[in-house]
N, C-alpha and C. Protein backbone atom coordinates (compact mmCIF):
# COMPACT_ATOMS: atom_id res chain seq x y z
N UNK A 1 -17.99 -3.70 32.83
CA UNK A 1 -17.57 -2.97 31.64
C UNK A 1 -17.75 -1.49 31.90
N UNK A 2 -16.79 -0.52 31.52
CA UNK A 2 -16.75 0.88 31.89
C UNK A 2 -17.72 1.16 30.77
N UNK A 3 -18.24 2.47 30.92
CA UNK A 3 -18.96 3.38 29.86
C UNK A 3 -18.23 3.76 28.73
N UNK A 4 -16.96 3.92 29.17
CA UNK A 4 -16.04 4.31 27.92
C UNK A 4 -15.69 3.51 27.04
N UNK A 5 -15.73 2.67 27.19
CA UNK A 5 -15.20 1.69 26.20
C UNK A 5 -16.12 1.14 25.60
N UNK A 6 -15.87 1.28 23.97
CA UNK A 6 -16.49 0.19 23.07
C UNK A 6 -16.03 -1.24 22.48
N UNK A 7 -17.20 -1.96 22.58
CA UNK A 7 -17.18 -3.10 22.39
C UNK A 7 -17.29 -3.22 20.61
N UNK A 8 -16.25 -4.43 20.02
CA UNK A 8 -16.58 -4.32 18.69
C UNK A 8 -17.65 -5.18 18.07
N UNK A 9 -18.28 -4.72 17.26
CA UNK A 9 -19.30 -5.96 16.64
C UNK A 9 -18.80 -6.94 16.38
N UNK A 10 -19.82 -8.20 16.35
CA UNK A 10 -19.38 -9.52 16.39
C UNK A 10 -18.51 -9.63 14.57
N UNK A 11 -19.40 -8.76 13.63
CA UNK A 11 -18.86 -8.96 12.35
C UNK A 11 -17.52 -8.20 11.99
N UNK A 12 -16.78 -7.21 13.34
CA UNK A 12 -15.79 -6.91 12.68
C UNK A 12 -14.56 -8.19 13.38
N UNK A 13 -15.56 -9.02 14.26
CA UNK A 13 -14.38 -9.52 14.62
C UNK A 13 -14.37 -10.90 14.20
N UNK A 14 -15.80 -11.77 13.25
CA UNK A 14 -15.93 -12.95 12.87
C UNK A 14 -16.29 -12.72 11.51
N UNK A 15 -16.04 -11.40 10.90
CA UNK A 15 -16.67 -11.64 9.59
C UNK A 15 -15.93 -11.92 8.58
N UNK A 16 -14.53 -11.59 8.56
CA UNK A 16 -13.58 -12.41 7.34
C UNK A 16 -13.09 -13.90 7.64
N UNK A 17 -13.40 -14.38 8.56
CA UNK A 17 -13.30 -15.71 8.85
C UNK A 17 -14.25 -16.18 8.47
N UNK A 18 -15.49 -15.75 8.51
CA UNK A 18 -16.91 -16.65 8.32
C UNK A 18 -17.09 -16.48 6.74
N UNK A 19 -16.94 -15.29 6.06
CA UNK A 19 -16.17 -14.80 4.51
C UNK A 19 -15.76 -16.30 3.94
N UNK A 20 -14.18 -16.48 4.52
CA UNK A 20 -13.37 -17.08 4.26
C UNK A 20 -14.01 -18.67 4.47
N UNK A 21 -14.55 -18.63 5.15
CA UNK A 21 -14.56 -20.38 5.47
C UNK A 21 -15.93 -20.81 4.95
N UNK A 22 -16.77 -19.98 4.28
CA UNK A 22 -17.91 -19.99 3.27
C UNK A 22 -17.30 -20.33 1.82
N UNK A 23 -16.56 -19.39 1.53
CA UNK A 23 -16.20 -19.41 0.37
C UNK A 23 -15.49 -20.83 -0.02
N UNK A 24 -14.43 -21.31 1.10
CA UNK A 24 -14.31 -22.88 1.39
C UNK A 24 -14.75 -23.47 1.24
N UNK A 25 -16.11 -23.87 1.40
CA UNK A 25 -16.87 -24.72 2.06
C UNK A 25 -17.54 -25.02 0.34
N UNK A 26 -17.89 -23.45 -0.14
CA UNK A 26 -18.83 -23.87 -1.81
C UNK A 26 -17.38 -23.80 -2.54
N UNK A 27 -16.52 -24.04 -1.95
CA UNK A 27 -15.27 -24.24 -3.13
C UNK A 27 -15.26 -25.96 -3.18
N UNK A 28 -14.98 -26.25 -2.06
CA UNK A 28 -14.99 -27.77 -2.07
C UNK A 28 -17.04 -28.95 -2.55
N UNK A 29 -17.86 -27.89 -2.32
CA UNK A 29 -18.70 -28.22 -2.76
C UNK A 29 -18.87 -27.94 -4.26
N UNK A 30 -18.81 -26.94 -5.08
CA UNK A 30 -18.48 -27.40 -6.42
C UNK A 30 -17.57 -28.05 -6.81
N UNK A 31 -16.31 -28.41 -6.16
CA UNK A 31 -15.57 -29.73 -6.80
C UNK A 31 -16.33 -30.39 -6.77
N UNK A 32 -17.03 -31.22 -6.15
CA UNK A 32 -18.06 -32.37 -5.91
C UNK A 32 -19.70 -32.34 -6.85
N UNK A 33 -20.25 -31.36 -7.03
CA UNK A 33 -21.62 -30.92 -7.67
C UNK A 33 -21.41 -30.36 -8.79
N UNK A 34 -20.53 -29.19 -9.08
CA UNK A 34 -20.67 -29.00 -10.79
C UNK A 34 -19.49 -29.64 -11.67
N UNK A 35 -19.69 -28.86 -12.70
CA UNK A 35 -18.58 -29.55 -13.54
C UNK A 35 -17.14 -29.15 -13.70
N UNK A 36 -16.59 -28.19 -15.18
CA UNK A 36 -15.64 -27.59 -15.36
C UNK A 36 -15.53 -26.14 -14.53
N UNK A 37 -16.47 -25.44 -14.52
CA UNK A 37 -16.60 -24.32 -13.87
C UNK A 37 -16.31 -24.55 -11.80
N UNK A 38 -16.70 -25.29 -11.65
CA UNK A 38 -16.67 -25.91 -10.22
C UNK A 38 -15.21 -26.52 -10.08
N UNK A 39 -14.53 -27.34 -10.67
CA UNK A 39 -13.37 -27.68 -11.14
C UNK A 39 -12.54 -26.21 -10.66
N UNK A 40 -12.33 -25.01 -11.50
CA UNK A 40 -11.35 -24.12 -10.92
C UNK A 40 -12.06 -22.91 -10.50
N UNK A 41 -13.22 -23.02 -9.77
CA UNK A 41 -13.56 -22.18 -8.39
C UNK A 41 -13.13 -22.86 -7.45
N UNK A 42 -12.75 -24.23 -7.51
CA UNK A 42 -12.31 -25.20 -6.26
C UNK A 42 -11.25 -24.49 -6.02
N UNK A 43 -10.26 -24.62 -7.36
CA UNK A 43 -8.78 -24.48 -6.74
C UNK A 43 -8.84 -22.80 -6.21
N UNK A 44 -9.44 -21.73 -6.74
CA UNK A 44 -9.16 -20.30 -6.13
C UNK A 44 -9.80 -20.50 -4.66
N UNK A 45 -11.09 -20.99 -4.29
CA UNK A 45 -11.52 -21.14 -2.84
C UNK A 45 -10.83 -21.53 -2.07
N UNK A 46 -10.41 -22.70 -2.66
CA UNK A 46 -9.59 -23.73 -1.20
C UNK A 46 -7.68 -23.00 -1.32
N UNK A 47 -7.39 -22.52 -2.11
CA UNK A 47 -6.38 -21.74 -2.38
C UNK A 47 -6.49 -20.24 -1.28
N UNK A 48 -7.51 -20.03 -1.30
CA UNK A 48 -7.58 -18.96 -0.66
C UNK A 48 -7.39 -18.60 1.15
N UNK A 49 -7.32 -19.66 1.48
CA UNK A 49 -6.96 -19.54 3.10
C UNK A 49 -5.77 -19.66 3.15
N UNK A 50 -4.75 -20.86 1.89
CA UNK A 50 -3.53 -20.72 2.16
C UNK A 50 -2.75 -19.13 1.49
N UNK A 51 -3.38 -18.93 0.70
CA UNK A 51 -3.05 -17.65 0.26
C UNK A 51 -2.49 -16.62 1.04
N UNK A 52 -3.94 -16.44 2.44
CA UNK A 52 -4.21 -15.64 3.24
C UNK A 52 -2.71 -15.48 4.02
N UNK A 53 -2.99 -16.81 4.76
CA UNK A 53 -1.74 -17.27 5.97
C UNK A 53 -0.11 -17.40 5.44
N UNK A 54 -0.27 -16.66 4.03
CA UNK A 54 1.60 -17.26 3.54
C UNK A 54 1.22 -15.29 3.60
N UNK A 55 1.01 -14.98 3.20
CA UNK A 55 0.53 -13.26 3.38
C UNK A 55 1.01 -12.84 4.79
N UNK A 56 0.05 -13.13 5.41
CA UNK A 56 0.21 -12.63 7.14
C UNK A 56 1.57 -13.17 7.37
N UNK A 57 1.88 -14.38 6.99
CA UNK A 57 2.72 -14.96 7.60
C UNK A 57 4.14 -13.91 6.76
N UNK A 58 4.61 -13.87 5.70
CA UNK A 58 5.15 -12.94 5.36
C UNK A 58 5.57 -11.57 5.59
N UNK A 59 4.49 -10.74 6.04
CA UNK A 59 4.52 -10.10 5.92
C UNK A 59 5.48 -8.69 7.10
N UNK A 60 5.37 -9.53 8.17
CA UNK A 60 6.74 -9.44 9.08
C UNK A 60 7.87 -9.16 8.14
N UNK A 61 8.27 -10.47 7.79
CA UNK A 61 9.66 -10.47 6.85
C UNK A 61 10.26 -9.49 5.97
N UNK A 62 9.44 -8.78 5.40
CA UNK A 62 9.47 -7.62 4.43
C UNK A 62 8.91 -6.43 5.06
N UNK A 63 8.79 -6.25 5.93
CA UNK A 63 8.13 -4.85 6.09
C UNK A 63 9.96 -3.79 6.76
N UNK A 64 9.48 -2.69 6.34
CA UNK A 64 10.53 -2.05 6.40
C UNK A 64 10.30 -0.85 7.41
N UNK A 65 11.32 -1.01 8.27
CA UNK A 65 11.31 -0.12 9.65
C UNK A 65 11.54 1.14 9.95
């Protein structure tokens, strides 16, 4: 590795994934453990990765040159 170059921290390069797949993880765990409130934090959590990837994935399509 040269002197010049920086290396990026592990959290700029795993931290909205690890974000994201937390927030997953207690989304699908309050479906299962609480009640009404757990009920629709499920659907915004587990909603939220597909959210992400119709975004990125989009976002090609519309961008203007």
């Amino acid at each position: 590795m040269t002197a010049g170059k920086h290396r990026p921290r592990w959290t700029a390069v795993f931290g909205a994934p690890l974000i994201v797949g937390v927030l997953s993880l207690a989304g699908l765990l309050s479906a299962l453990l609480a009640g009404d409130f757990g009920r629709y934090f499920c659907w915004i959590a587990v909603a939220l990765p597909v959210a992400i990837v119709t975004i990125v994935w989009l976002r090609p399509r519309f961008r203007r040159d």
